[in-house]
PDB file of N, CA and C in Angstrom:
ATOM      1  N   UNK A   1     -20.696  28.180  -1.259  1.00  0.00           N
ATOM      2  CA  UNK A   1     -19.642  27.439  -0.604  1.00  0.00           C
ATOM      3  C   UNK A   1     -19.905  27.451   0.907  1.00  0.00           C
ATOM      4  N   UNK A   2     -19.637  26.607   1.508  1.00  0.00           N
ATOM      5  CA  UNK A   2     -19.945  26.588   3.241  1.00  0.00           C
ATOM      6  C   UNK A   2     -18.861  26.915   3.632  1.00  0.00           C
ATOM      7  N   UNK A   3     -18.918  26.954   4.827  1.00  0.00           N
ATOM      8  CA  UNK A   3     -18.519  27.655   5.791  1.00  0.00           C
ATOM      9  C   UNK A   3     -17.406  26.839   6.488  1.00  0.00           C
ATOM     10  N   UNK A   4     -16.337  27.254   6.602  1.00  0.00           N
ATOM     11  CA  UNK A   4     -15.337  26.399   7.983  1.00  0.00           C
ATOM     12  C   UNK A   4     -15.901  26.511   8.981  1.00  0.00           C
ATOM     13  N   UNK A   5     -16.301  27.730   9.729  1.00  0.00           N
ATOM     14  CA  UNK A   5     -16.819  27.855  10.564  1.00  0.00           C
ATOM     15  C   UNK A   5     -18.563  27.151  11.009  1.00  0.00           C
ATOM     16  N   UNK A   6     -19.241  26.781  10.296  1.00  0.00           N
ATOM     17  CA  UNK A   6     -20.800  26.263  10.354  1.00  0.00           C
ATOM     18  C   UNK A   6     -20.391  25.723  11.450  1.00  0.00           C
ATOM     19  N   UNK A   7     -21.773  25.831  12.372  1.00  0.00           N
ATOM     20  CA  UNK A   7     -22.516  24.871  13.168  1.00  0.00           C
ATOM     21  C   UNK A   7     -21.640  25.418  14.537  1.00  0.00           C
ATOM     22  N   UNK A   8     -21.193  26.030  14.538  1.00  0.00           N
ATOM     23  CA  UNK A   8     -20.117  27.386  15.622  1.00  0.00           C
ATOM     24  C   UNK A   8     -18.460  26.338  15.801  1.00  0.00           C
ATOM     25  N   UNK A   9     -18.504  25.359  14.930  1.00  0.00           N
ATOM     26  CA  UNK A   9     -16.724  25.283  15.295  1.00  0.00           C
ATOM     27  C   UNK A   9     -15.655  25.745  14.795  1.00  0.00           C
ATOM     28  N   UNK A  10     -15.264  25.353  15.198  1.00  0.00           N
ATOM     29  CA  UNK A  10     -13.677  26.620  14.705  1.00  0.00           C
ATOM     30  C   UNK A  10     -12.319  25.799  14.595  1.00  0.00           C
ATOM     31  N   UNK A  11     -11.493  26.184  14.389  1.00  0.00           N
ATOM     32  CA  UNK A  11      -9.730  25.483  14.196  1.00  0.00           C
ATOM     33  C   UNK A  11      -9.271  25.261  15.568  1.00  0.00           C
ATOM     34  N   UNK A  12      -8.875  23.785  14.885  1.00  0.00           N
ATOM     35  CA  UNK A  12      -7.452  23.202  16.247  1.00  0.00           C
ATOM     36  C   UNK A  12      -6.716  23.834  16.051  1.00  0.00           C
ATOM     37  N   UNK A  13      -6.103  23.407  14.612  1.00  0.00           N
ATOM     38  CA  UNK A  13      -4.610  23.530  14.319  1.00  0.00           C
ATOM     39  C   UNK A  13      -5.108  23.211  12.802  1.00  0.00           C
ATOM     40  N   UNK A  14      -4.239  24.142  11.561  1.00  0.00           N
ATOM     41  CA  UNK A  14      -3.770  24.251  10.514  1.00  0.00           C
ATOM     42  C   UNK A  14      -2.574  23.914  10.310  1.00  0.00           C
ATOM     43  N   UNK A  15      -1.979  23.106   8.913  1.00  0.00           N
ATOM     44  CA  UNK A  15      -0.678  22.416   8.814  1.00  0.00           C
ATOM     45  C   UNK A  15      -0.845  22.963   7.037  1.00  0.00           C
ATOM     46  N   UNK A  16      -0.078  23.280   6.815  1.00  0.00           N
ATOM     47  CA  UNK A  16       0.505  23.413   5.237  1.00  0.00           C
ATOM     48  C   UNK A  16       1.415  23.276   4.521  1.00  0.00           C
ATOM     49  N   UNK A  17       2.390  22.562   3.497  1.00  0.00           N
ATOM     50  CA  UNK A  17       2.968  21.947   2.891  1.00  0.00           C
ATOM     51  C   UNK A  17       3.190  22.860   0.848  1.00  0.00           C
ATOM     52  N   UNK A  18       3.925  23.315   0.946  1.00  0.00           N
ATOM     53  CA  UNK A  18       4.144  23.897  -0.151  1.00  0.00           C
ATOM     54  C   UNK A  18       5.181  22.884  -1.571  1.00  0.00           C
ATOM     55  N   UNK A  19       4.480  22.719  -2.202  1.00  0.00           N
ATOM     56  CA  UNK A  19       5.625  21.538  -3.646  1.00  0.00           C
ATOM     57  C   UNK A  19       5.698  22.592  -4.235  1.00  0.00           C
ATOM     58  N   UNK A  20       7.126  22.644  -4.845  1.00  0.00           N
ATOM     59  CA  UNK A  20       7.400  23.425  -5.998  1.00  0.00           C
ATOM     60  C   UNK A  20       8.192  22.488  -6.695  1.00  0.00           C
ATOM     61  N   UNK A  21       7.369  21.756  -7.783  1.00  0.00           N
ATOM     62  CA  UNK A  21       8.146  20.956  -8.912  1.00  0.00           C
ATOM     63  C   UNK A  21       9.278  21.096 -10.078  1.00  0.00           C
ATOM     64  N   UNK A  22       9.290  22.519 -10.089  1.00  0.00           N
ATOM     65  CA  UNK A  22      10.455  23.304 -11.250  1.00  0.00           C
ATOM     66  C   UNK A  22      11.395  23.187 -10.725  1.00  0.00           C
ATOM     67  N   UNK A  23      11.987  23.001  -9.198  1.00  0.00           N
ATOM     68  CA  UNK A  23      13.263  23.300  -8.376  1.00  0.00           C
ATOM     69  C   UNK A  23      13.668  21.920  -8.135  1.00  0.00           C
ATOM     70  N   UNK A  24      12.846  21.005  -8.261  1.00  0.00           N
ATOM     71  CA  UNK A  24      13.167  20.156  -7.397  1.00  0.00           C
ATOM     72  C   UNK A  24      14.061  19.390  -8.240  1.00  0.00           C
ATOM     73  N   UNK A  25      15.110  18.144  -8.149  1.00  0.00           N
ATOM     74  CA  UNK A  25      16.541  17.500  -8.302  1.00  0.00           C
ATOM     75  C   UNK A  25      15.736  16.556  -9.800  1.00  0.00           C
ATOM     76  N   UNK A  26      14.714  15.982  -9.366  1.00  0.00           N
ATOM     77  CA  UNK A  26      13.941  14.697 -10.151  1.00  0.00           C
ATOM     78  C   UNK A  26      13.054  15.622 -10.998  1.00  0.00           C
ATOM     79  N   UNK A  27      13.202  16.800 -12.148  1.00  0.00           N
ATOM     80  CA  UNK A  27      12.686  17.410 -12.823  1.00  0.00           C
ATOM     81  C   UNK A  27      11.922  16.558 -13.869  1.00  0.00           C
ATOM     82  N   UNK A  28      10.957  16.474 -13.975  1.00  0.00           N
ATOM     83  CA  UNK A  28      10.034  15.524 -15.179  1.00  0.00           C
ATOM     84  C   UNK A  28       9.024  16.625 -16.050  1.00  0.00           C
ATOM     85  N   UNK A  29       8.459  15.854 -16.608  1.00  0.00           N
ATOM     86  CA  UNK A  29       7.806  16.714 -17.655  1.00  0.00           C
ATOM     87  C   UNK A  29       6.217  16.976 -17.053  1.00  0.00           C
ATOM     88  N   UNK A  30       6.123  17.540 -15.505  1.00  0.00           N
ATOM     89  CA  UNK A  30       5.349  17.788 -14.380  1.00  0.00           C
ATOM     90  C   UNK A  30       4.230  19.010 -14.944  1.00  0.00           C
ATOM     91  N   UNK A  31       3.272  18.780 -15.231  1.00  0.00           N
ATOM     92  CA  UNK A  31       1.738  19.794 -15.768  1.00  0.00           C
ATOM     93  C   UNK A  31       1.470  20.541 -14.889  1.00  0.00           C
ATOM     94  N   UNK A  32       1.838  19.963 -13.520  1.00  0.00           N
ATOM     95  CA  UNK A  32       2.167  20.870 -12.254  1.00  0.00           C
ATOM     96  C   UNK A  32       2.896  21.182 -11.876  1.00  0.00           C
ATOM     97  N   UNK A  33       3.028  22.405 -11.791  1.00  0.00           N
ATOM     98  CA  UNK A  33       4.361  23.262 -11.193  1.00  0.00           C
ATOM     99  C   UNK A  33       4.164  23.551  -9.993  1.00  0.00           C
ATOM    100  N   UNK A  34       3.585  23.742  -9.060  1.00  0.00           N
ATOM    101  CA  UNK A  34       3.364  24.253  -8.160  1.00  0.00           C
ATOM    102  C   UNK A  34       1.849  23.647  -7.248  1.00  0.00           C
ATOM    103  N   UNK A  35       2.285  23.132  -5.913  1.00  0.00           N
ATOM    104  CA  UNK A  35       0.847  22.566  -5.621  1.00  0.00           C
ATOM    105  C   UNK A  35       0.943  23.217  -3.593  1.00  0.00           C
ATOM    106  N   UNK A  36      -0.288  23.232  -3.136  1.00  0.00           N
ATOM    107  CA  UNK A  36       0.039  23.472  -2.048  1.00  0.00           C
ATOM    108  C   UNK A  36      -1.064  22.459  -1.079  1.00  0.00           C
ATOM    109  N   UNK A  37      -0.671  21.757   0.180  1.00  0.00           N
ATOM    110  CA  UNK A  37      -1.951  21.104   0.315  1.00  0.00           C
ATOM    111  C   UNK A  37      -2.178  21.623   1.679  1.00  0.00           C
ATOM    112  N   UNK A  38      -3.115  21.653   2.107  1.00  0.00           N
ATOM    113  CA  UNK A  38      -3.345  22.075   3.797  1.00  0.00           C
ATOM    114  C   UNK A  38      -4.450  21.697   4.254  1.00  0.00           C
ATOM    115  N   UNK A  39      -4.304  21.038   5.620  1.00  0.00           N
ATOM    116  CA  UNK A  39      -5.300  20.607   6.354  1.00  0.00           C
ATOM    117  C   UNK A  39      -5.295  20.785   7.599  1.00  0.00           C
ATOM    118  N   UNK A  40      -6.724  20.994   8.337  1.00  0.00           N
ATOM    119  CA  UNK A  40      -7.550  21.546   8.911  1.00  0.00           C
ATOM    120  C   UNK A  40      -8.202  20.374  10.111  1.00  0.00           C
ATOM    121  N   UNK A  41      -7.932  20.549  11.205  1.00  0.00           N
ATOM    122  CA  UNK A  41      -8.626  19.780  12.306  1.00  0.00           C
ATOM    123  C   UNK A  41      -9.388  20.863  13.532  1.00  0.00           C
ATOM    124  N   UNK A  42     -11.168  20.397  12.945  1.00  0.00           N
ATOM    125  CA  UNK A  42     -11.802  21.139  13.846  1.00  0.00           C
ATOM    126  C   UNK A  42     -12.279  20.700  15.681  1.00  0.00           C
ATOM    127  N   UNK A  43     -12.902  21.469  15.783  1.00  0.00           N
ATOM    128  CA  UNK A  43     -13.188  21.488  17.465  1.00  0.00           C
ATOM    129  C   UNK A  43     -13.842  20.220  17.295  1.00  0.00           C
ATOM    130  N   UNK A  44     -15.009  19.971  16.304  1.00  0.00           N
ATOM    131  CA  UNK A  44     -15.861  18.909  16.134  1.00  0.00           C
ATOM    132  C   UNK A  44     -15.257  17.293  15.868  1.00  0.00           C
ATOM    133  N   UNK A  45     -14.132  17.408  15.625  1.00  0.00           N
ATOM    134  CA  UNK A  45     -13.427  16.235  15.180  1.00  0.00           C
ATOM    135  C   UNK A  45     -12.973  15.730  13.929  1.00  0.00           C
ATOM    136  N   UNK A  46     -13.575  17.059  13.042  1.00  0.00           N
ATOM    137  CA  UNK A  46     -13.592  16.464  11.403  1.00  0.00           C
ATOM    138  C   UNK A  46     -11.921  17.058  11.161  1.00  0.00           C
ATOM    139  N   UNK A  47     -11.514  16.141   9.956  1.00  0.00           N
ATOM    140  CA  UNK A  47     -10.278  16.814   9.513  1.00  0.00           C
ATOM    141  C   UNK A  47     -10.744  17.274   7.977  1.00  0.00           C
ATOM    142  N   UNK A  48     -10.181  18.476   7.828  1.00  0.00           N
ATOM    143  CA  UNK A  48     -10.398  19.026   6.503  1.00  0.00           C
ATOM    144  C   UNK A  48      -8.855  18.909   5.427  1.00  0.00           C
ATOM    145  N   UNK A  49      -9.328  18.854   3.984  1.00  0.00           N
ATOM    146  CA  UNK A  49      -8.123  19.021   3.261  1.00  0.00           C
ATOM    147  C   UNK A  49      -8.459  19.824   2.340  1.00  0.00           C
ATOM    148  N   UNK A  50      -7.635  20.610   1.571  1.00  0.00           N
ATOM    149  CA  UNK A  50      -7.563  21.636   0.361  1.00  0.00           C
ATOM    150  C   UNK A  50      -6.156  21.152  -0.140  1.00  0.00           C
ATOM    151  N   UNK A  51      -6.376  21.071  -1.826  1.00  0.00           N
ATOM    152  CA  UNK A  51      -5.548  21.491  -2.475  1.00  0.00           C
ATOM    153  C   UNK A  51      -5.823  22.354  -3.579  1.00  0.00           C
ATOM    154  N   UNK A  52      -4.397  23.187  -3.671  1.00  0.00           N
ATOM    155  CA  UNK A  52      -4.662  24.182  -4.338  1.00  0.00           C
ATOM    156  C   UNK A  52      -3.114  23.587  -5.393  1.00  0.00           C
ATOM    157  N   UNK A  53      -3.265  23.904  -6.847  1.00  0.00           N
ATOM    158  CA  UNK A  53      -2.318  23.644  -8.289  1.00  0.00           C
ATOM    159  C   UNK A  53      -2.220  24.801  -8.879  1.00  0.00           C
ATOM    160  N   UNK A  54      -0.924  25.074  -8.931  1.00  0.00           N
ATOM    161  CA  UNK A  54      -0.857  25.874 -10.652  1.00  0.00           C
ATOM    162  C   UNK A  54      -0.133  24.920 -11.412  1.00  0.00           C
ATOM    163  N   UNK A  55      -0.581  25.703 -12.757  1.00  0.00           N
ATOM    164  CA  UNK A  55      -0.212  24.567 -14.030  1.00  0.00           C
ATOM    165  C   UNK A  55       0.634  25.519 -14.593  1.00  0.00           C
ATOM    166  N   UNK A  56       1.610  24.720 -15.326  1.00  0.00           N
ATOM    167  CA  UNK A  56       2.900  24.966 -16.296  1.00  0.00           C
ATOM    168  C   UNK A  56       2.461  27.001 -17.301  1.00  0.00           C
ATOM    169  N   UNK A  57       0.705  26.712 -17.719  1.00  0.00           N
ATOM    170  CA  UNK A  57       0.881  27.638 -18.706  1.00  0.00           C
ATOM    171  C   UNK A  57      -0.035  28.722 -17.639  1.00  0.00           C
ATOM    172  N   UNK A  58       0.172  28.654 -15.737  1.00  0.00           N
ATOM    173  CA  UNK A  58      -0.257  29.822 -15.468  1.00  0.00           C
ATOM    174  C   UNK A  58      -1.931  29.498 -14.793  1.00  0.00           C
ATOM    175  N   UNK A  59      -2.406  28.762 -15.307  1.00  0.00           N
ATOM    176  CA  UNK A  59      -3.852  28.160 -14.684  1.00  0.00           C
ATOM    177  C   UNK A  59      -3.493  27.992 -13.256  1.00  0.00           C
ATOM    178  N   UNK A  60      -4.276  28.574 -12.516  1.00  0.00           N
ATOM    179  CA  UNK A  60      -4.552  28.042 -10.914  1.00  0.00           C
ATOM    180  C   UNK A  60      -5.943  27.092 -10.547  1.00  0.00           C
ATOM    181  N   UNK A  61      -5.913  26.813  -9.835  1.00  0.00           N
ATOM    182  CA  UNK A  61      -7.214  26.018  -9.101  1.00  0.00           C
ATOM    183  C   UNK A  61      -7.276  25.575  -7.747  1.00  0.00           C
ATOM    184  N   UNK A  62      -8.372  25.601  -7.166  1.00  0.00           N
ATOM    185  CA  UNK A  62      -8.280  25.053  -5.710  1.00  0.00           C
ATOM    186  C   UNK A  62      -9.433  24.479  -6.427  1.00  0.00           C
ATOM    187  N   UNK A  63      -9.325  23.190  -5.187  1.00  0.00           N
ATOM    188  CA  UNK A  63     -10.321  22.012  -5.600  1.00  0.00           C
ATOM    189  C   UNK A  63     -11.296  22.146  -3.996  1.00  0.00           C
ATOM    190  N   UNK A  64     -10.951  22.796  -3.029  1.00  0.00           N
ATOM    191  CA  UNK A  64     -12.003  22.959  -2.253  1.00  0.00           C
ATOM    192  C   UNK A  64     -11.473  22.569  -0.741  1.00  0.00           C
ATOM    193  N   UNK A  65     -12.550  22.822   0.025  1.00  0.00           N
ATOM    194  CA  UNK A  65     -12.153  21.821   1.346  1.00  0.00           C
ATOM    195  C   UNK A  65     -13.038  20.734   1.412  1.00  0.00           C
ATOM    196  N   UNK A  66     -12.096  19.481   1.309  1.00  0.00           N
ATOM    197  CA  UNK A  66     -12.911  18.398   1.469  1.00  0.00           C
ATOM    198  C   UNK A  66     -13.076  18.054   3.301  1.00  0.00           C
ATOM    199  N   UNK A  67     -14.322  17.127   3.410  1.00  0.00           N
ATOM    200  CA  UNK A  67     -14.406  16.379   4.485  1.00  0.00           C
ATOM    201  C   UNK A  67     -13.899  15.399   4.745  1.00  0.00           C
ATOM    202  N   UNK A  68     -12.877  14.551   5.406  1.00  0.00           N
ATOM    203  CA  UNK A  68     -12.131  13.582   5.525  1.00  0.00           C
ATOM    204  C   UNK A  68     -13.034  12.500   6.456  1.00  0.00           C
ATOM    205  N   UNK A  69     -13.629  13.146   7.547  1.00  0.00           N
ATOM    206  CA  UNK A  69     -15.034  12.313   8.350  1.00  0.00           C
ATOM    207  C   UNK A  69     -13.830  12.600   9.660  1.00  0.00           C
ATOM    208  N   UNK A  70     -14.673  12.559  10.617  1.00  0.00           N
ATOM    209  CA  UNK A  70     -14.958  12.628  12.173  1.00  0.00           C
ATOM    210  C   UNK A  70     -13.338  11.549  12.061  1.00  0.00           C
ATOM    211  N   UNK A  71     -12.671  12.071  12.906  1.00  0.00           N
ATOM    212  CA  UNK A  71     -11.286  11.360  13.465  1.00  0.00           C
ATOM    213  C   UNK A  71     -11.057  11.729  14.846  1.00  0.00           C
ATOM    214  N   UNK A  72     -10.776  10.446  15.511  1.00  0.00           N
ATOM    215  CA  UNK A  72     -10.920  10.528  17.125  1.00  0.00           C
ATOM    216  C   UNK A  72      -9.009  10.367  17.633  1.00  0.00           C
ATOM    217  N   UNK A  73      -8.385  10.668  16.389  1.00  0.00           N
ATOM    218  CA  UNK A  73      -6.935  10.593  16.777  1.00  0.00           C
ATOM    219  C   UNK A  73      -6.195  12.154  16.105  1.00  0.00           C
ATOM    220  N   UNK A  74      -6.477  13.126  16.478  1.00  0.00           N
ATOM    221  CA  UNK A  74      -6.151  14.365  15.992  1.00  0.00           C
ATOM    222  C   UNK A  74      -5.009  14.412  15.964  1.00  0.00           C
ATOM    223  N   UNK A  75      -4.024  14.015  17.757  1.00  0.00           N
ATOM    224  CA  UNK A  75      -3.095  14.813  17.828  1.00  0.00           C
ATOM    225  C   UNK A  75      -2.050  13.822  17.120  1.00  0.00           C
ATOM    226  N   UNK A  76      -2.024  12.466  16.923  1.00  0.00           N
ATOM    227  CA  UNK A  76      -1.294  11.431  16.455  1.00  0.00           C
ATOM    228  C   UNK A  76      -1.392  12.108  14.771  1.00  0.00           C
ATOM    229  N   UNK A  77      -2.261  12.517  14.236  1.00  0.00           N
ATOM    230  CA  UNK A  77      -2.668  12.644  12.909  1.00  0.00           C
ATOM    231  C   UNK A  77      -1.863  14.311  12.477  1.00  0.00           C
ATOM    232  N   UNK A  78      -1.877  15.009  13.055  1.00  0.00           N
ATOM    233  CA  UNK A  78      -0.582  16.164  13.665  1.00  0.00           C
ATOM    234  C   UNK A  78       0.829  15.978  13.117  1.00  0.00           C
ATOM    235  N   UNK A  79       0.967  14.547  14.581  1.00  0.00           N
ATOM    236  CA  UNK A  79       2.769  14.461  14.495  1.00  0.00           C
ATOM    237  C   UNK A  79       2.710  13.915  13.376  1.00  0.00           C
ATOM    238  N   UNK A  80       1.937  12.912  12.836  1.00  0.00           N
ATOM    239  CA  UNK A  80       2.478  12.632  11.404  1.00  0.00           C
ATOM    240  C   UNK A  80       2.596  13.083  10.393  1.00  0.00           C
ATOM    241  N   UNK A  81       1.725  14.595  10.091  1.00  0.00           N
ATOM    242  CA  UNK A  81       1.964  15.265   8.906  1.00  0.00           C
ATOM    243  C   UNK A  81       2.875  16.501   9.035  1.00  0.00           C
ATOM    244  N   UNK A  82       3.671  16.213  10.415  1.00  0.00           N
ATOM    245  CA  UNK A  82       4.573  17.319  11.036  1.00  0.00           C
ATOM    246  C   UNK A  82       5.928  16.732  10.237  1.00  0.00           C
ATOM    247  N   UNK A  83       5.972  14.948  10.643  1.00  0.00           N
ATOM    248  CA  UNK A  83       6.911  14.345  10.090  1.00  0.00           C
ATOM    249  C   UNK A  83       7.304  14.624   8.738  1.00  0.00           C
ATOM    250  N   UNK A  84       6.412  14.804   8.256  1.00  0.00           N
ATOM    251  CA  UNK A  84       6.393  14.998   6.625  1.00  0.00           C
ATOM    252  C   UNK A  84       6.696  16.238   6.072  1.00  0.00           C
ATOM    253  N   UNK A  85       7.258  16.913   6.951  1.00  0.00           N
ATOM    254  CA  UNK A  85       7.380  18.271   6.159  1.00  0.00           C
ATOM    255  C   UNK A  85       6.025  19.190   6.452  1.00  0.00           C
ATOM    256  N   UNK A  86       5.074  19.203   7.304  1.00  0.00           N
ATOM    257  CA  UNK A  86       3.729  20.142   7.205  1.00  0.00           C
ATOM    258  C   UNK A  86       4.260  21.054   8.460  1.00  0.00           C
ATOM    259  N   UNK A  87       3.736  22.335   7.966  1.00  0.00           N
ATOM    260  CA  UNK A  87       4.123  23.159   9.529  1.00  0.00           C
ATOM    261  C   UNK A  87       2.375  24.029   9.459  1.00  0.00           C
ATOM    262  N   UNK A  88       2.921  24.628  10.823  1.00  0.00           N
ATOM    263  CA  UNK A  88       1.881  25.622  11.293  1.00  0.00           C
ATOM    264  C   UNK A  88       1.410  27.113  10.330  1.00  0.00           C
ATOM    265  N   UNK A  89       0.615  27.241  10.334  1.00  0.00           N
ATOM    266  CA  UNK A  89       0.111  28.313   9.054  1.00  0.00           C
ATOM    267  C   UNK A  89      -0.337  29.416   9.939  1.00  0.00           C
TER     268      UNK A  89
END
């Protein structure tokens, strides 16, 4: 697995967002119970994403950190997932 850190950059800012589908008002017949997503804007410009699931019978998984590609609007890209419910980790 690589590295967050490769090539010597490091974190702007981390934002994370927690779903918990069992609590919520609109209860459905959801395979996911639980999801968390968080993303990652480095020194270099790239934005990163992870999500991580648990499932109904207890299974977890993270699917990784993906590369989103080089973004030249960080701090706009911020307030908007601030809007949404994402905070500081």
């Amino acid at each position: 697995m690589a590295k967050l850190s490769a090539r010597g950059r490091r974190e702007i800012w981390r934002l994370e967002r927690q779903f918990n589908r069992d609590t919520q008002e609109d209860k459905k017949s959801y395979d996911v119970i639980h999801e968390t997503r968080r993303y990652v804007a480095m020194t270099d410009s790239h934005l990163l994403e992870n999500f991580s699931y648990i499932w109904r019978d207890g299974q977890k998984h993270n699917y990784g950190w993906k590369d989103k590609g080089k973004q030249s609007n960080l701090a706009e890209i911020k307030q908007v997932l601030e809007s949404k419910g994402y905070s500081n980790v």
